[in-house]
N, C-alpha and C. Protein backbone atom coordinates (compact mmCIF):
# COMPACT_ATOMS: atom_id res chain seq x y z
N UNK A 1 -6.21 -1.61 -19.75
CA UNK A 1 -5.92 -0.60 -18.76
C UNK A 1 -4.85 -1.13 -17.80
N UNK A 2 -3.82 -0.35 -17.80
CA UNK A 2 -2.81 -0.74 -16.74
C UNK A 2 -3.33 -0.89 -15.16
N UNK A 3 -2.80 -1.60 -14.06
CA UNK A 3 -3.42 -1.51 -12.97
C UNK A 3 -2.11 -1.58 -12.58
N UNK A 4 -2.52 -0.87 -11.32
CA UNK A 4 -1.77 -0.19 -10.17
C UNK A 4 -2.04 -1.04 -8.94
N UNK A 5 -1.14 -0.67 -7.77
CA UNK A 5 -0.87 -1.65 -6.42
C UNK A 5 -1.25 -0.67 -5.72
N UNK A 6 -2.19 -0.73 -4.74
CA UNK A 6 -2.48 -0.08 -4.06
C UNK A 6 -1.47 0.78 -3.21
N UNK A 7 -1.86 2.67 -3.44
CA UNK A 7 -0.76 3.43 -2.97
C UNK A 7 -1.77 4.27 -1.71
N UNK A 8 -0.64 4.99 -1.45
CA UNK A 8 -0.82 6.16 -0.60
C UNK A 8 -1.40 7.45 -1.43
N UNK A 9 -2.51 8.70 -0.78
CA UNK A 9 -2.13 9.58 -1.90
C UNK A 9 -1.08 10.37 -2.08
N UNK A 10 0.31 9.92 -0.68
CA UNK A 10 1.10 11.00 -1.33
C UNK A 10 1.82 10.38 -2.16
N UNK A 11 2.15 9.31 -2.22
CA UNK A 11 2.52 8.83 -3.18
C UNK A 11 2.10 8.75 -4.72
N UNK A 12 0.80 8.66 -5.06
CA UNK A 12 -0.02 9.09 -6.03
C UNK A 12 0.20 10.42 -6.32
N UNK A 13 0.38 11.86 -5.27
CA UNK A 13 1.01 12.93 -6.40
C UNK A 13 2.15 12.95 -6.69
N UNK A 14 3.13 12.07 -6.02
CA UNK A 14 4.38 12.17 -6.06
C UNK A 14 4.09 11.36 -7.54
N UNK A 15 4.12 10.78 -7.98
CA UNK A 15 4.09 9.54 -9.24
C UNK A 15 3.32 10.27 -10.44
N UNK A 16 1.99 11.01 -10.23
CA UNK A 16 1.82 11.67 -11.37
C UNK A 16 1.53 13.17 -10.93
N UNK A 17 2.53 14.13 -10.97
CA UNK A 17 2.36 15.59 -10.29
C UNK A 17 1.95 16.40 -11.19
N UNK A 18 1.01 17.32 -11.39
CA UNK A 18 0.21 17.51 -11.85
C UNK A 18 -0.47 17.33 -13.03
N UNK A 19 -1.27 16.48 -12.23
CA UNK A 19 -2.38 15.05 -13.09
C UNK A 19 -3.47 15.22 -12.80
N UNK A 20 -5.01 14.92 -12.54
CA UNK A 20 -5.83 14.44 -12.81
C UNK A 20 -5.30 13.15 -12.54
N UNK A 21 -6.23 12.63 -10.86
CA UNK A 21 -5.93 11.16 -10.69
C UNK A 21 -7.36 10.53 -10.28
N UNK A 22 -7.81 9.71 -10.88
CA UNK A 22 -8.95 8.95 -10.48
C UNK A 22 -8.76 8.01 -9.62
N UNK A 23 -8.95 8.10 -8.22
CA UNK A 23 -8.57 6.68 -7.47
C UNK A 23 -9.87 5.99 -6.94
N UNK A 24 -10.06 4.53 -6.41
CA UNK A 24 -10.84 4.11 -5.77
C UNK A 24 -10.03 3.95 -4.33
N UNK A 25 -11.12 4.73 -3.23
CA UNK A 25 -10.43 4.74 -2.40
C UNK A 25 -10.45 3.27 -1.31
N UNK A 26 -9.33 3.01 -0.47
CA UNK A 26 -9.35 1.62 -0.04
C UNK A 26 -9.07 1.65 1.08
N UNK A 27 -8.45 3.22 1.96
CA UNK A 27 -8.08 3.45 3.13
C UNK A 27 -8.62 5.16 3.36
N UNK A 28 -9.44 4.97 4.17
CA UNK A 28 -9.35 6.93 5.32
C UNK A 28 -9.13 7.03 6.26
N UNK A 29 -9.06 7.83 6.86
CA UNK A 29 -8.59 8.18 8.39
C UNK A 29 -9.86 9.37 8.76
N UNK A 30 -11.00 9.02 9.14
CA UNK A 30 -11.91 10.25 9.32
C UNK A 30 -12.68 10.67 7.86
N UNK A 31 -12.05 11.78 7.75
CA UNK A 31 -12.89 12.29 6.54
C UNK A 31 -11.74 12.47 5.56
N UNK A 32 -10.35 11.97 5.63
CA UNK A 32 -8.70 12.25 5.06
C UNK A 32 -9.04 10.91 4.26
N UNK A 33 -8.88 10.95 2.89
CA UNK A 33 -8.17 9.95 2.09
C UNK A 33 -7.53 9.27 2.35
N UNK A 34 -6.57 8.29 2.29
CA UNK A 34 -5.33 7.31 2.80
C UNK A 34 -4.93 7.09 1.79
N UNK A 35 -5.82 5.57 1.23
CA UNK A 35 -4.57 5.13 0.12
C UNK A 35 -5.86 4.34 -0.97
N UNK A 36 -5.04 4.42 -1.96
CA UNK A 36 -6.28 3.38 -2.89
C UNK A 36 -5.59 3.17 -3.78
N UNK A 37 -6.75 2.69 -4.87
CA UNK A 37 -6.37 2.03 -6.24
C UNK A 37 -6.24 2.85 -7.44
N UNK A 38 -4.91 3.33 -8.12
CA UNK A 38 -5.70 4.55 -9.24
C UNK A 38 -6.21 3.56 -10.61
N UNK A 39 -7.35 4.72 -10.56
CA UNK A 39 -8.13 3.83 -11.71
C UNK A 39 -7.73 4.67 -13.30
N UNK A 40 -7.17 5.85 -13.09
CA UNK A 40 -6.86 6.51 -14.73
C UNK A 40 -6.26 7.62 -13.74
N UNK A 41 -5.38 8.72 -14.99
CA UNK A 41 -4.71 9.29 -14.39
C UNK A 41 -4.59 10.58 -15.69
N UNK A 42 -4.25 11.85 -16.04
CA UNK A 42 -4.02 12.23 -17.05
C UNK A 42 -4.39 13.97 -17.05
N UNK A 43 -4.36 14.33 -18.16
CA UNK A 43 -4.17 16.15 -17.79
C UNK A 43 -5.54 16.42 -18.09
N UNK A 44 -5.64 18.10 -17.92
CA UNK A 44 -7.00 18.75 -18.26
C UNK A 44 -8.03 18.25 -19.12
N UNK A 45 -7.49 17.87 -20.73
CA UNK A 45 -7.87 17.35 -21.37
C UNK A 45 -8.37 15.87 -21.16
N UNK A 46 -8.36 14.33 -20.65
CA UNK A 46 -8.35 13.82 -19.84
C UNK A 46 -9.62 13.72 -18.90
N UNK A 47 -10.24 15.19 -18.47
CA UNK A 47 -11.32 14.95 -17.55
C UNK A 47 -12.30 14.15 -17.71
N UNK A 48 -12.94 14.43 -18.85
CA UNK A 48 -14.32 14.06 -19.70
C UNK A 48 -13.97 12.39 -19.09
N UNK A 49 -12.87 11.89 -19.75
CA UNK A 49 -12.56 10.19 -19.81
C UNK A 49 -12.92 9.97 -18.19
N UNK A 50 -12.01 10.72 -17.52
CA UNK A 50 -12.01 10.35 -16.17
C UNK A 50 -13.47 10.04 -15.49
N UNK A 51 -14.09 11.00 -15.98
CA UNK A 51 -15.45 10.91 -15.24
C UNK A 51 -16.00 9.99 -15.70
N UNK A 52 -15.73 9.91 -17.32
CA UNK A 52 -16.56 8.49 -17.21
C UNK A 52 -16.52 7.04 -16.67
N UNK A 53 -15.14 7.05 -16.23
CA UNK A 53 -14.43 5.84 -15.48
C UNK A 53 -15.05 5.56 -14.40
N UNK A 54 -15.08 6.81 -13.78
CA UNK A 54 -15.84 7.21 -12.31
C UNK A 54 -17.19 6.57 -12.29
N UNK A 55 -17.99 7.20 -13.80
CA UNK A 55 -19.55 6.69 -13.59
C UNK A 55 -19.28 5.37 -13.62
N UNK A 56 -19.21 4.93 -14.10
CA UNK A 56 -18.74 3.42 -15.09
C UNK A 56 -18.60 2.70 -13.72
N UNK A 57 -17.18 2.98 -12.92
CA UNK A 57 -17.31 1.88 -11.69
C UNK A 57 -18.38 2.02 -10.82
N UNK A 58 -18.83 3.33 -10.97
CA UNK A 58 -19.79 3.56 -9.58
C UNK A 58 -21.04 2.58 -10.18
N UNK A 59 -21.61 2.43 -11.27
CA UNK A 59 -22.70 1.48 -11.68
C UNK A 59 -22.37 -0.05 -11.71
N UNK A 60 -20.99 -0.27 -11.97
CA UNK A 60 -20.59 -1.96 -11.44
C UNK A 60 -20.64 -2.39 -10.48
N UNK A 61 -19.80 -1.05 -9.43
CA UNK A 61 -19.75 -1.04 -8.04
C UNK A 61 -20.66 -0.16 -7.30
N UNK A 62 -22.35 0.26 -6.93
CA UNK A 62 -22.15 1.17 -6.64
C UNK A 62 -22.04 1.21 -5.15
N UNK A 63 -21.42 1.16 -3.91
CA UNK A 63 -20.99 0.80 -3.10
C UNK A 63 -19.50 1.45 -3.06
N UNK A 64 -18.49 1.80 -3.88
CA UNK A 64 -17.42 1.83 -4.70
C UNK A 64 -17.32 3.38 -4.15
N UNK A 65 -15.70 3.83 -3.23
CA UNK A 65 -15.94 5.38 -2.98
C UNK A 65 -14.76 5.53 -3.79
N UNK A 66 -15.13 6.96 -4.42
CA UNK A 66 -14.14 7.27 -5.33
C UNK A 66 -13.64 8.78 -4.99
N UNK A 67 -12.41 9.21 -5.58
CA UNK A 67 -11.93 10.36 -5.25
C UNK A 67 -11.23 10.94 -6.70
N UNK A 68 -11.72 11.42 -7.01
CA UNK A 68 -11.13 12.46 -8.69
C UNK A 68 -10.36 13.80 -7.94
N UNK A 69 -9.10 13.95 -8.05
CA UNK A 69 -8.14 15.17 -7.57
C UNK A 69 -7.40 15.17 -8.94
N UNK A 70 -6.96 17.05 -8.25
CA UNK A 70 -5.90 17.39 -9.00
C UNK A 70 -4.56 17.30 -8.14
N UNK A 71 -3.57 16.71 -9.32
CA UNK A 71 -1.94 16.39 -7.71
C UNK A 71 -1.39 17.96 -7.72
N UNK A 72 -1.37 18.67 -8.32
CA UNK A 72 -0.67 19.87 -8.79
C UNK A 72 -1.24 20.72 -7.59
N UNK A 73 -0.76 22.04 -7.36
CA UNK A 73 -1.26 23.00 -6.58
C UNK A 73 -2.44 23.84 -7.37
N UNK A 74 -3.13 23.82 -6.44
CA UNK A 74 -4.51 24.39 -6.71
C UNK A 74 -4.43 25.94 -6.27
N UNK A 75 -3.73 26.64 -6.09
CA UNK A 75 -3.34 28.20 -6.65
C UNK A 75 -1.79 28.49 -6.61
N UNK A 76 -1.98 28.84 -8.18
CA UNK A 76 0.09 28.83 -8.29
C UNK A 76 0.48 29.94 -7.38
N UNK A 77 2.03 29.57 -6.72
CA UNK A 77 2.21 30.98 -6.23
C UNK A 77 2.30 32.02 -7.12
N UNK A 78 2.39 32.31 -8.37
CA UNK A 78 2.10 33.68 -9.05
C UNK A 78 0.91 34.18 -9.11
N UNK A 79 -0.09 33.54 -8.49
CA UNK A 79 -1.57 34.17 -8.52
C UNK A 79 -1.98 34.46 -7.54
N UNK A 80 -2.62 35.96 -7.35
CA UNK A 80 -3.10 36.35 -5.93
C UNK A 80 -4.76 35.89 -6.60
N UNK A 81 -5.12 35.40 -5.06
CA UNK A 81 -7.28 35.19 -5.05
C UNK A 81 -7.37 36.42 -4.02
N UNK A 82 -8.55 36.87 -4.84
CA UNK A 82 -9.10 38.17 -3.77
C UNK A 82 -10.50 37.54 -3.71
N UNK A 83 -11.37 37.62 -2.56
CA UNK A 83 -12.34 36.82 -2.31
C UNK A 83 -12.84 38.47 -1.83
């Protein structure tokens, strides 16, 4: 598994934009993300793995805070939500 240097998350969507990013987180500000370690990274298909990465550290580490996002926009502008 490749390893990564601890980033920012904007930097993390900037680097894989719309991805599926598994990070361990290493910095927050409140209840805001900061910066961490990505632990896997990859598309829709991809999830299943991700999560298991997720379980996987959380039982080595469990102490270990983790954050699974999508970098992409979470409603395209061509789609109206009617709630």
């Amino acid at each position: 598994m490749e390893q990564y240097p601890e980033m920012t998350i904007e930097d993390i969507k900037h680097r894989w934009p719309d991805e599926w990013v598994l990070v361990e987180i290493t910095r927050r500000d409140d209840h805001q993300m900061m910066a961490g370690w990505v632990i896997g990274h990859g598309s829709d298909q991809d999830v299943d793995r991700l999560v298991g990465q997720e379980l996987a550290l959380h039982q080595e580490h469990p102490g270990a805070e983790t954050y699974l996002f999508w970098t992409g926009e979470l409603i395209p502008e061509d789609m109206v939500v009617m709630l």
